[in-house]
Each structure stands twice: as structure tokens, then as C-alpha cells.
C-alpha atoms as a PDB file:
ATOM      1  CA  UNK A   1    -117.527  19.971  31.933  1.00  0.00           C
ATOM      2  CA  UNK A   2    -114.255  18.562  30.526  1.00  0.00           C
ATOM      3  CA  UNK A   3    -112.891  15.356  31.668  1.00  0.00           C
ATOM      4  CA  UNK A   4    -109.055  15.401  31.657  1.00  0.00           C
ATOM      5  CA  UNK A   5    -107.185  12.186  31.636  1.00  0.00           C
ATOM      6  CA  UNK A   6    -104.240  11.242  33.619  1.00  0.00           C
ATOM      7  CA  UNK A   7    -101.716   9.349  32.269  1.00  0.00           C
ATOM      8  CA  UNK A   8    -100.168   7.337  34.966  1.00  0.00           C
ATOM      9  CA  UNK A   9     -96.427   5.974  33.960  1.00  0.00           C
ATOM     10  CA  UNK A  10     -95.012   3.585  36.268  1.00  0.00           C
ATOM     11  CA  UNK A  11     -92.221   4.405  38.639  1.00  0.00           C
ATOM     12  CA  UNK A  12     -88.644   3.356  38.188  1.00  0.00           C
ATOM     13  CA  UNK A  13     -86.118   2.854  40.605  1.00  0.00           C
ATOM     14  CA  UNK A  14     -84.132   0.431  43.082  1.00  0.00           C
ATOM     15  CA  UNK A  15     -85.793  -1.809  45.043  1.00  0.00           C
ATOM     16  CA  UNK A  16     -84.916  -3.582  48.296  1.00  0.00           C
ATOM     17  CA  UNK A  17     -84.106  -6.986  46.149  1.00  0.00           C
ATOM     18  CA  UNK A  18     -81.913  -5.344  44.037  1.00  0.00           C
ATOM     19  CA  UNK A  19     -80.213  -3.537  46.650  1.00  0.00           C
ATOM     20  CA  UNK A  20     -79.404  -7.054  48.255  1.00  0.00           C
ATOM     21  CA  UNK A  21     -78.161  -8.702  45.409  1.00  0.00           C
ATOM     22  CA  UNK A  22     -75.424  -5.519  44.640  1.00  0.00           C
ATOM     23  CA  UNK A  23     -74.777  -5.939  48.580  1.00  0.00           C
ATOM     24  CA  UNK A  24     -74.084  -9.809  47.955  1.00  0.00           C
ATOM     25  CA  UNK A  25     -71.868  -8.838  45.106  1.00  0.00           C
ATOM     26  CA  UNK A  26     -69.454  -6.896  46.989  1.00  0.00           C
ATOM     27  CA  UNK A  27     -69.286  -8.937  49.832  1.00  0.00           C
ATOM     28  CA  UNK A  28     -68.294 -12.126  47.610  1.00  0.00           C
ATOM     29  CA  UNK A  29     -65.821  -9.544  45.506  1.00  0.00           C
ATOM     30  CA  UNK A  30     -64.118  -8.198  48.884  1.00  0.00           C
ATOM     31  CA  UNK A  31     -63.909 -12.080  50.292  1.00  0.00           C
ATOM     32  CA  UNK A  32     -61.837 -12.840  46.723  1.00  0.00           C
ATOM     33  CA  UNK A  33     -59.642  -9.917  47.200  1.00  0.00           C
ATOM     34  CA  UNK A  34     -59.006 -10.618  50.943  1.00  0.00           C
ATOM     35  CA  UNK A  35     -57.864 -14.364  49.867  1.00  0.00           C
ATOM     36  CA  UNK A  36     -55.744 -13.547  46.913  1.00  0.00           C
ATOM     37  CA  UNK A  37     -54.340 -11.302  49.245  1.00  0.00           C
ATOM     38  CA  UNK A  38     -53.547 -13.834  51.429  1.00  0.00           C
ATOM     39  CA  UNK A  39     -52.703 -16.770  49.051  1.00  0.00           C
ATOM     40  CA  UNK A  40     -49.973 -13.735  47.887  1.00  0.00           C
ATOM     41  CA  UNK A  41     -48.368 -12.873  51.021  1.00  0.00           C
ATOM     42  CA  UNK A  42     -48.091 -16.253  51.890  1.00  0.00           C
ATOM     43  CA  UNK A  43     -46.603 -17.570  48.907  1.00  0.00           C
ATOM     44  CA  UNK A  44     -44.140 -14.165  49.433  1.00  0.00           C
ATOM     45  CA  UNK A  45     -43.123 -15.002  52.884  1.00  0.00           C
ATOM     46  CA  UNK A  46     -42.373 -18.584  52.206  1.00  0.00           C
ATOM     47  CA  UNK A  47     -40.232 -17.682  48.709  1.00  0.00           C
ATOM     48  CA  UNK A  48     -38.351 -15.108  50.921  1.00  0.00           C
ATOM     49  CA  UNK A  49     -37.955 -17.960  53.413  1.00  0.00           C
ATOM     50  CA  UNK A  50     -36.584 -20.057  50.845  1.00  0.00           C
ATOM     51  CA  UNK A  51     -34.322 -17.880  49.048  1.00  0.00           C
ATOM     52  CA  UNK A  52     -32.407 -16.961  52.677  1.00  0.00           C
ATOM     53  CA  UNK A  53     -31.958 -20.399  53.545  1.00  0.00           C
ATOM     54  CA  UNK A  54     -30.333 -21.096  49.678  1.00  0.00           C
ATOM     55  CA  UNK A  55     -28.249 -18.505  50.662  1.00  0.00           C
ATOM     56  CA  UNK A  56     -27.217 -19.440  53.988  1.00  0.00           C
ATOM     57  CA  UNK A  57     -27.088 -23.010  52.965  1.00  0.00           C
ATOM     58  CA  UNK A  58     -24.536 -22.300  49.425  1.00  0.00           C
ATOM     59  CA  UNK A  59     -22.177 -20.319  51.595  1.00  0.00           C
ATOM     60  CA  UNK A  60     -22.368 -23.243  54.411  1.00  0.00           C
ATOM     61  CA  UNK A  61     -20.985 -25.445  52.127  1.00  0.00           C
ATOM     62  CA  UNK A  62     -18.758 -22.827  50.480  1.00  0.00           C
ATOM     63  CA  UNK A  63     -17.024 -22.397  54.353  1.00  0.00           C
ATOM     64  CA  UNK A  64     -17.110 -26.441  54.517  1.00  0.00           C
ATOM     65  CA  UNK A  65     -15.009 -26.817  51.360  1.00  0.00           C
ATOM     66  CA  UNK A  66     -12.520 -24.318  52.272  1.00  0.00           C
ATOM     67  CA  UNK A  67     -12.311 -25.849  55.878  1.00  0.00           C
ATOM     68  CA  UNK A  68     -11.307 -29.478  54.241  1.00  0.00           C
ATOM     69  CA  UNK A  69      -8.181 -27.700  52.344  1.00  0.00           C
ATOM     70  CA  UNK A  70      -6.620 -28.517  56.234  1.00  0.00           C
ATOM     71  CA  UNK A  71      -6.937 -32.305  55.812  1.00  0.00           C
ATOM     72  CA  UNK A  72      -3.595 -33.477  56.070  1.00  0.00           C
ATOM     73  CA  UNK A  73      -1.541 -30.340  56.178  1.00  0.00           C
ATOM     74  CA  UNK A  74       1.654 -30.685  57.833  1.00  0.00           C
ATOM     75  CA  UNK A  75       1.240 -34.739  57.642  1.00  0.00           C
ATOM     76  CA  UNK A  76       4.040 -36.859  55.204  1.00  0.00           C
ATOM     77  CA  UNK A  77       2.639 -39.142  53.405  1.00  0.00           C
ATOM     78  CA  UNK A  78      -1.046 -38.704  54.726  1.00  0.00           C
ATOM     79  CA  UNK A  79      -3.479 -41.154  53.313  1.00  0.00           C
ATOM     80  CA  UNK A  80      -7.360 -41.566  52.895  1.00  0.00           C
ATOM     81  CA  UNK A  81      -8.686 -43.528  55.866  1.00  0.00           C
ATOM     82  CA  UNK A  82      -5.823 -42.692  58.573  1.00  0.00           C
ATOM     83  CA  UNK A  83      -5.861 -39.103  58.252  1.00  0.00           C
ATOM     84  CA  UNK A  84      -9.210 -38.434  56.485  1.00  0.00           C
ATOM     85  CA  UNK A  85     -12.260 -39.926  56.551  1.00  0.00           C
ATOM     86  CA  UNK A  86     -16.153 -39.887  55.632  1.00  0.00           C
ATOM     87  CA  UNK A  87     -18.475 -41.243  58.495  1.00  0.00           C
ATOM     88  CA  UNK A  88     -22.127 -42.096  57.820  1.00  0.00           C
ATOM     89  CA  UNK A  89     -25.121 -41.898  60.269  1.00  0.00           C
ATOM     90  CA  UNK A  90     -22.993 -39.864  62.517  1.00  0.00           C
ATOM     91  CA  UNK A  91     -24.638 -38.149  65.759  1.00  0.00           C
ATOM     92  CA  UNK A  92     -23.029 -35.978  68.551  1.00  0.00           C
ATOM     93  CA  UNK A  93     -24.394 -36.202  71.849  1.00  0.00           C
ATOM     94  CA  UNK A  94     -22.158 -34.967  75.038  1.00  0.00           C
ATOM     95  CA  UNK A  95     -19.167 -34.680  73.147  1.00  0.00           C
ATOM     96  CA  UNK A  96     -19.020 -38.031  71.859  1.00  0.00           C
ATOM     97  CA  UNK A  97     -19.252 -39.079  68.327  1.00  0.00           C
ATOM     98  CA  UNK A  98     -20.997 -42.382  66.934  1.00  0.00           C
ATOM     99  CA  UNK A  99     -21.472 -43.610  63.505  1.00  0.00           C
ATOM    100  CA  UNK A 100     -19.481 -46.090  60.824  1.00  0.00           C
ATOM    101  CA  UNK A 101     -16.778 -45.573  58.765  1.00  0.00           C
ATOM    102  CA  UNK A 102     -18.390 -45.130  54.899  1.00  0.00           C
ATOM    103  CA  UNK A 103     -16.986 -47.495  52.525  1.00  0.00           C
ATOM    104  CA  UNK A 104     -14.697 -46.176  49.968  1.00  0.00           C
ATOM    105  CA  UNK A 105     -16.527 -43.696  47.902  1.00  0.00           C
ATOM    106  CA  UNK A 106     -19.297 -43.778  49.613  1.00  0.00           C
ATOM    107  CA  UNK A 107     -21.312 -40.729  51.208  1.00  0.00           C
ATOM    108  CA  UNK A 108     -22.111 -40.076  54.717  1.00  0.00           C
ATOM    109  CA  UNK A 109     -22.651 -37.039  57.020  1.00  0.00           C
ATOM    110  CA  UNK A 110     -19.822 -36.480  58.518  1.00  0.00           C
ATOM    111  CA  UNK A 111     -16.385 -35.819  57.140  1.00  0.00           C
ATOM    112  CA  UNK A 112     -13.163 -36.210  59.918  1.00  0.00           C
ATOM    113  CA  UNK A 113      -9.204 -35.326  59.092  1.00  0.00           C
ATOM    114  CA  UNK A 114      -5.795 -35.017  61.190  1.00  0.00           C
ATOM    115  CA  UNK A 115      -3.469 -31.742  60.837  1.00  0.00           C
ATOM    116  CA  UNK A 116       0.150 -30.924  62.199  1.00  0.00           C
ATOM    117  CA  UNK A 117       0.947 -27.624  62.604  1.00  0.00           C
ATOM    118  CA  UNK A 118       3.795 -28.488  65.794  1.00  0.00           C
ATOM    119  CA  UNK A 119       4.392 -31.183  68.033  1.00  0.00           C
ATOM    120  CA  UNK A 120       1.286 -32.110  68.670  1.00  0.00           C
ATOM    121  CA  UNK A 121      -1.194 -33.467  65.680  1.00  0.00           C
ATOM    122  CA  UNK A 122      -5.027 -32.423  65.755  1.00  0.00           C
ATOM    123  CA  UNK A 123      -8.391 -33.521  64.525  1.00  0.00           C
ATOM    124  CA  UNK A 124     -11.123 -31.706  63.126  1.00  0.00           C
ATOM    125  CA  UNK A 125     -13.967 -31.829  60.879  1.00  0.00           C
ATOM    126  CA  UNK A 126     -17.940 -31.260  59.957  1.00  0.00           C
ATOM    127  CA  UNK A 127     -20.812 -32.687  61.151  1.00  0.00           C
ATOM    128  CA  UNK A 128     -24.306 -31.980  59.361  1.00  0.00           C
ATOM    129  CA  UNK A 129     -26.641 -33.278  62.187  1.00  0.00           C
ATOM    130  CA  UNK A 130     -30.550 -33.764  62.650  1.00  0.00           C
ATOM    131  CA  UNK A 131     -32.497 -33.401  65.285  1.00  0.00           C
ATOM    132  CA  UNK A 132     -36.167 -34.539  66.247  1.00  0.00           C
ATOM    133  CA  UNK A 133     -37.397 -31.007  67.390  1.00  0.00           C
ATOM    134  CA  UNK A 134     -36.251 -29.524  64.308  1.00  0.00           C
ATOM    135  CA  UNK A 135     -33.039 -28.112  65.012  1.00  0.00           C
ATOM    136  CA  UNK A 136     -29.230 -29.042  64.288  1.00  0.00           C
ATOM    137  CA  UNK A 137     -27.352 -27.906  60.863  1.00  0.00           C
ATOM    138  CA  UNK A 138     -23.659 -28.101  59.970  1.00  0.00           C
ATOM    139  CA  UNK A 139     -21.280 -28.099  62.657  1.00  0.00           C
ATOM    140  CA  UNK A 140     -17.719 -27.697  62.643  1.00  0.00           C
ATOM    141  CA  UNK A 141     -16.147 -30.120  65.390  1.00  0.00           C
ATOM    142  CA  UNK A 142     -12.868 -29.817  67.038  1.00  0.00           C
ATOM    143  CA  UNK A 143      -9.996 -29.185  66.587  1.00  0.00           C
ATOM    144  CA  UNK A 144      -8.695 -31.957  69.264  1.00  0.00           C
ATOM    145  CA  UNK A 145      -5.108 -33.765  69.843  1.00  0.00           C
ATOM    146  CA  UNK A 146      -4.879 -36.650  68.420  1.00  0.00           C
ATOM    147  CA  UNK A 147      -1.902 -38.847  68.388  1.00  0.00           C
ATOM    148  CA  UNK A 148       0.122 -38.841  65.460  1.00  0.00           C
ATOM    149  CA  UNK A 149      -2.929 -37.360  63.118  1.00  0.00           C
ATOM    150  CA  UNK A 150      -4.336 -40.780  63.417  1.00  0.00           C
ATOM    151  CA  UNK A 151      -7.918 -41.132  63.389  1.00  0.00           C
ATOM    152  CA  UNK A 152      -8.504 -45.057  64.185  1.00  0.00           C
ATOM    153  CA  UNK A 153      -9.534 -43.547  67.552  1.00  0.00           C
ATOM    154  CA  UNK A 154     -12.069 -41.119  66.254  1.00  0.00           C
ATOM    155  CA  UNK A 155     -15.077 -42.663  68.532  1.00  0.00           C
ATOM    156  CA  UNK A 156     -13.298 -42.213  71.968  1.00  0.00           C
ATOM    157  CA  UNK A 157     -12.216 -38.377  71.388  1.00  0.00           C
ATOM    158  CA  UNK A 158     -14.245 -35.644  73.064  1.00  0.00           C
ATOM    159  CA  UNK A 159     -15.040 -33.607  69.982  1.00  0.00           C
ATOM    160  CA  UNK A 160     -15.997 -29.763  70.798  1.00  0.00           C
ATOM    161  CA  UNK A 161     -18.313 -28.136  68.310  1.00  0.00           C
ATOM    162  CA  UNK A 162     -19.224 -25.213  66.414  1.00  0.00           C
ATOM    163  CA  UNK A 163     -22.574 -24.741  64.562  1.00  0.00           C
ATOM    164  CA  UNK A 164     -21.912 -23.306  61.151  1.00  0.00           C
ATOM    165  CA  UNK A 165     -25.144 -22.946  60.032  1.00  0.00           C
ATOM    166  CA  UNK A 166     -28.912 -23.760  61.193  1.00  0.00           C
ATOM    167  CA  UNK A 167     -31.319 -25.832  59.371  1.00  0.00           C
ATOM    168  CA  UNK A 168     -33.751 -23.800  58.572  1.00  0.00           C
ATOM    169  CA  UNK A 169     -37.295 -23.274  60.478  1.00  0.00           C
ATOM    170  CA  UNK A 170     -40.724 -23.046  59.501  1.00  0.00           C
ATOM    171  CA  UNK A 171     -40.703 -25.399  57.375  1.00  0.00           C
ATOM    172  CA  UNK A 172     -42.350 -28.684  56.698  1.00  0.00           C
ATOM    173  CA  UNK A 173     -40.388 -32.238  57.554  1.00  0.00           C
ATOM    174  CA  UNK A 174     -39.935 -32.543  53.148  1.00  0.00           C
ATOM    175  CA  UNK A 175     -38.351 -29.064  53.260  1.00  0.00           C
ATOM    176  CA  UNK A 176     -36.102 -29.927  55.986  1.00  0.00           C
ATOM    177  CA  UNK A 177     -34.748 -33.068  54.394  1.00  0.00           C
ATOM    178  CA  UNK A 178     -33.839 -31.150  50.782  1.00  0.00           C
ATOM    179  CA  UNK A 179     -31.155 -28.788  53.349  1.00  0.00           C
ATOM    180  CA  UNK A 180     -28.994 -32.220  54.124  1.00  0.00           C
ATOM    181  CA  UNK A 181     -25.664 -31.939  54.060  1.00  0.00           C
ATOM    182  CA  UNK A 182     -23.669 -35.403  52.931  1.00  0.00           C
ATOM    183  CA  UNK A 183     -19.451 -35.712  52.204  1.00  0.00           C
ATOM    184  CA  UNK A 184     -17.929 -38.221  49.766  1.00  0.00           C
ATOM    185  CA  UNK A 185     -14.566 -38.745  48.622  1.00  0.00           C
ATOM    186  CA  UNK A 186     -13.290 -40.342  45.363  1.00  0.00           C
ATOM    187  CA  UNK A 187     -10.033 -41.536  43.700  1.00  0.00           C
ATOM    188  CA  UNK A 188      -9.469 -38.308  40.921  1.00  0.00           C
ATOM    189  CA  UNK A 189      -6.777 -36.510  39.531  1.00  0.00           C
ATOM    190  CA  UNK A 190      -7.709 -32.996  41.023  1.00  0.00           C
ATOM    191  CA  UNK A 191      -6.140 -29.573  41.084  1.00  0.00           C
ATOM    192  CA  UNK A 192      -6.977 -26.562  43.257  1.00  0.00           C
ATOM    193  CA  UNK A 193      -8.517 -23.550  41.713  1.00  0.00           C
ATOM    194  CA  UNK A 194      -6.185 -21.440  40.484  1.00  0.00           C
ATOM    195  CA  UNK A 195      -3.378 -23.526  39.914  1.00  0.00           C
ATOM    196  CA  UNK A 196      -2.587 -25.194  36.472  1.00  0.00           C
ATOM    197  CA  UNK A 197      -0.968 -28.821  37.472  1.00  0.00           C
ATOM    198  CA  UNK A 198      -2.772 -31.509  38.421  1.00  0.00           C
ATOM    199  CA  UNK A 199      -1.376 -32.123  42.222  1.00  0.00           C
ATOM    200  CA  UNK A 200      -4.065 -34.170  43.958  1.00  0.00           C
ATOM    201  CA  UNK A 201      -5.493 -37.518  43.853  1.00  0.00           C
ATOM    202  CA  UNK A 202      -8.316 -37.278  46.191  1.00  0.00           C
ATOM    203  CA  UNK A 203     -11.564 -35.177  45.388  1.00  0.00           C
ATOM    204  CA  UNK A 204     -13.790 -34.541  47.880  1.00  0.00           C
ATOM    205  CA  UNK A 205     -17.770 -33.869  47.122  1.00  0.00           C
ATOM    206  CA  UNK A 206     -20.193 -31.841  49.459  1.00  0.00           C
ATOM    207  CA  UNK A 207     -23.709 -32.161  48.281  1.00  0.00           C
ATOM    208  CA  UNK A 208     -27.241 -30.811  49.256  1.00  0.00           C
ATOM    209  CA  UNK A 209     -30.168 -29.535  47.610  1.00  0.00           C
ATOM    210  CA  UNK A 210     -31.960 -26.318  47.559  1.00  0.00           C
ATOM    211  CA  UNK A 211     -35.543 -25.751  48.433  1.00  0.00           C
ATOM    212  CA  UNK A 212     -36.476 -25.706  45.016  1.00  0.00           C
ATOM    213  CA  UNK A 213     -34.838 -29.501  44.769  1.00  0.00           C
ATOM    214  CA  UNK A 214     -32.188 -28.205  42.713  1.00  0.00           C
ATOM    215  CA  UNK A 215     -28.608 -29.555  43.250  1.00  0.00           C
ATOM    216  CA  UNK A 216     -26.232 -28.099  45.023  1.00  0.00           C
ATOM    217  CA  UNK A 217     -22.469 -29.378  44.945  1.00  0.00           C
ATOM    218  CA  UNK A 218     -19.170 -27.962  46.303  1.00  0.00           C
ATOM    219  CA  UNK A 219     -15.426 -29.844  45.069  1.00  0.00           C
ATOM    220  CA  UNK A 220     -12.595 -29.368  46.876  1.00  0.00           C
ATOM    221  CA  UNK A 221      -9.431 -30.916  45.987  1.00  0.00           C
ATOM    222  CA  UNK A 222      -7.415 -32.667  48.800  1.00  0.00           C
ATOM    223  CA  UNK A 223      -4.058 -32.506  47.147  1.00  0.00           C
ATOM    224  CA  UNK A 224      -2.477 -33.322  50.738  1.00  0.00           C
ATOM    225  CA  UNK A 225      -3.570 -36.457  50.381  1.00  0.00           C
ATOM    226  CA  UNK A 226      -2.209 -40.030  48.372  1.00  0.00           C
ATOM    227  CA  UNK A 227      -4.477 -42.422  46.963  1.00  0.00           C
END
């Protein structure tokens, strides 16, 4: 009788621990796509966010600048502090306006100035106000009668308003303070675009920064104006 021999070879395959550890895999591998794919929509949203309130915020102060070219139209012999001015810490609440006069050169948040069209003389100006539920923006106030396109009586007009342009939302308290808006005025020879002769004295600065913290800056020339 003949003996025959089995050779036995041991199985291969998967085995339950295995299994678990490629399950583990994945799961870690799907939680890493599902983040980046948040960390990416986020950082999306907010750059989208940013780039539409540049934009809103370059042609704000774009429509600002061409708004001053009224200061002192129509006025002889108008002159920087009695028929345009920069006032700092300036707040409108029921149509009244508070704040100080800024010293010469100096910057503030508010910018005022008299016109005369007819008879009857009028105030305007821009207003870039705060507010502590996270609204306000540029407004454009007025225009008013004023007597004689004097402003020494500023404070006691009732000043209407227009809001120009939003500070923008969703954003954190840093973010909101880069969009301020602040007006300054300085003693320069000046000349309005386009034209070749220097004809004003007065050069008026609006200022802000982006969301990026870059500068932004519009000059106007207030050639209606002597020193």
C-alpha cells in the first residue's frame, strides 16, 4: 500500500485586521479632502468678499473726489476755513452734526464746503461714519442753505444725508477699520486733470486702505479756492 503525501501550503488572503486598517485609511484620506475643501472655499468666499468691497470702496472715493470739485463754485474769493473745511471725529445723529474743526492740514472724517449757484448759497459735503452694530459708510450730506456760503454755523444746520457706500459686512472689527475713509487738505500748487496750468492752491487728499492694507488715495484739486 502506497502512502501519498500531502503537501499543505498555507492560505493567503485578507484578513479582518487588514481590512480595518485600509478602512481607517480612507476614512482619515476623505476627512483631509473634506477640510481642504473647506479651508478652500472659505478662503474663496472671503477673497471674493474682499475684492467687491476694494471695488466698491475705490469708486466711493472716486465719486467723493469728483463731488469736492463743487467747493466754492460760484463763491468770489472763497477761502479754506469759511467755505471749506475738514472736521474730525464727526458723527450724525437726527440731522445734527458734531465734531471739531481739524487744524490746518490735518485729517479728519468729514469734509464740509459752501456753493452758489443763485441767490441763495448752499452747503454740502461727506461724511464717512461708524457705527457700533457694524453699519454706516460714506455719506454724502446736504445740500442745505446756508447764509452767504459761510460755514461758521456748520453745527446748528440740519444736514440731510445720502449713503454713498456701505462698509462692508462679514467681516472682523480689523477688517472694518482698514475701509475708513479720512479728508485732508494742504497748501499746494495743484491743477485739475486735464488741464496744463497750474490754477489751484489747495489740494485736497481722500485716503483709505484696502483689505489687503494697501493704500488707497484719491487728489482732487480745489482750484476754487485761495490759500
Amino acid at each position: 500500500m502506497s502512502t501519498r503525501l500531502f503537501h499543505l501550503r498555507h492560505q493567503t488572503g485578507e484578513t479582518l485586521v487588514s481590512l480595518m486598517v485600509g478602512l481607517l485609511l480612507s476614512i482619515i484620506v476623505a476627512l483631509a479632502m473634506v477640510s481642504l475643501y473647506k479651508v478652500t472655499t472659505t478662503t474663496t468666499t472671503l477673497a471674493s468678499q474682499d475684492a467687491a468691497a476694494d471695488t466698491q470702496l475705490t469708486a466711493a472715493l472716486l465719486r467723493a473726489g469728483m463731488a469736492s470739485q463743487d467747493a466754492g463754485f460760484g463763491i468770489a474769493g472763497a477761502t479754506v476755513g469759511a467755505q471749506v473745511k475738514v472736521i474730525a471725529a464727526a458723527a450724525l445723529s437726527n440731522q445734527s452734526l458734531s465734531g471739531t474743526v481739524a487744524a490746518a492740514q490735518a485729517s479728519g472724517n468729514a469734509l464740509l464746503w459752501a456753493t452758489q449757484t443763485g441767490a441763495v448759497a448752499q452747503c454740502a459735503g461727506l461724511l464717512y461714519q461708524d457705527a457700533n452694530d457694524g453699519s454706516g459708510g460714506l455719506y454724502y450730506l446736504g445740500p442745505v442753505n446756508c447764509s452767504s456760503g459761510n460755514l461758521s454755523a456748520w453745527s446748528t444746520l440740519a444736514w440731510t444725508s445720502t449713503l454713498w457706500a456701505e462698509r462692508p459686512a462679514n467681516q472682523a472689527t480689523r477688517a472694518y477699520l482698514q475701509t475708513k475713509i479720512s479728508f485732508s487738505m494742504a497748501n499746494a500748487s495743484c491743477k485739475p486733470y486735464g488741464l496744463t496750468a497750474a490754477v489751484g492752491k489747495v489740494l485736497l487728499t481722500i485716503a483709505s486702505t484696502s483689505r489687503s492694507g494697501a493704500p488707497l488715495r484719491e487728489q482732487q484739486c480745489l482750484f476754487n479756492f485761495k490759500v
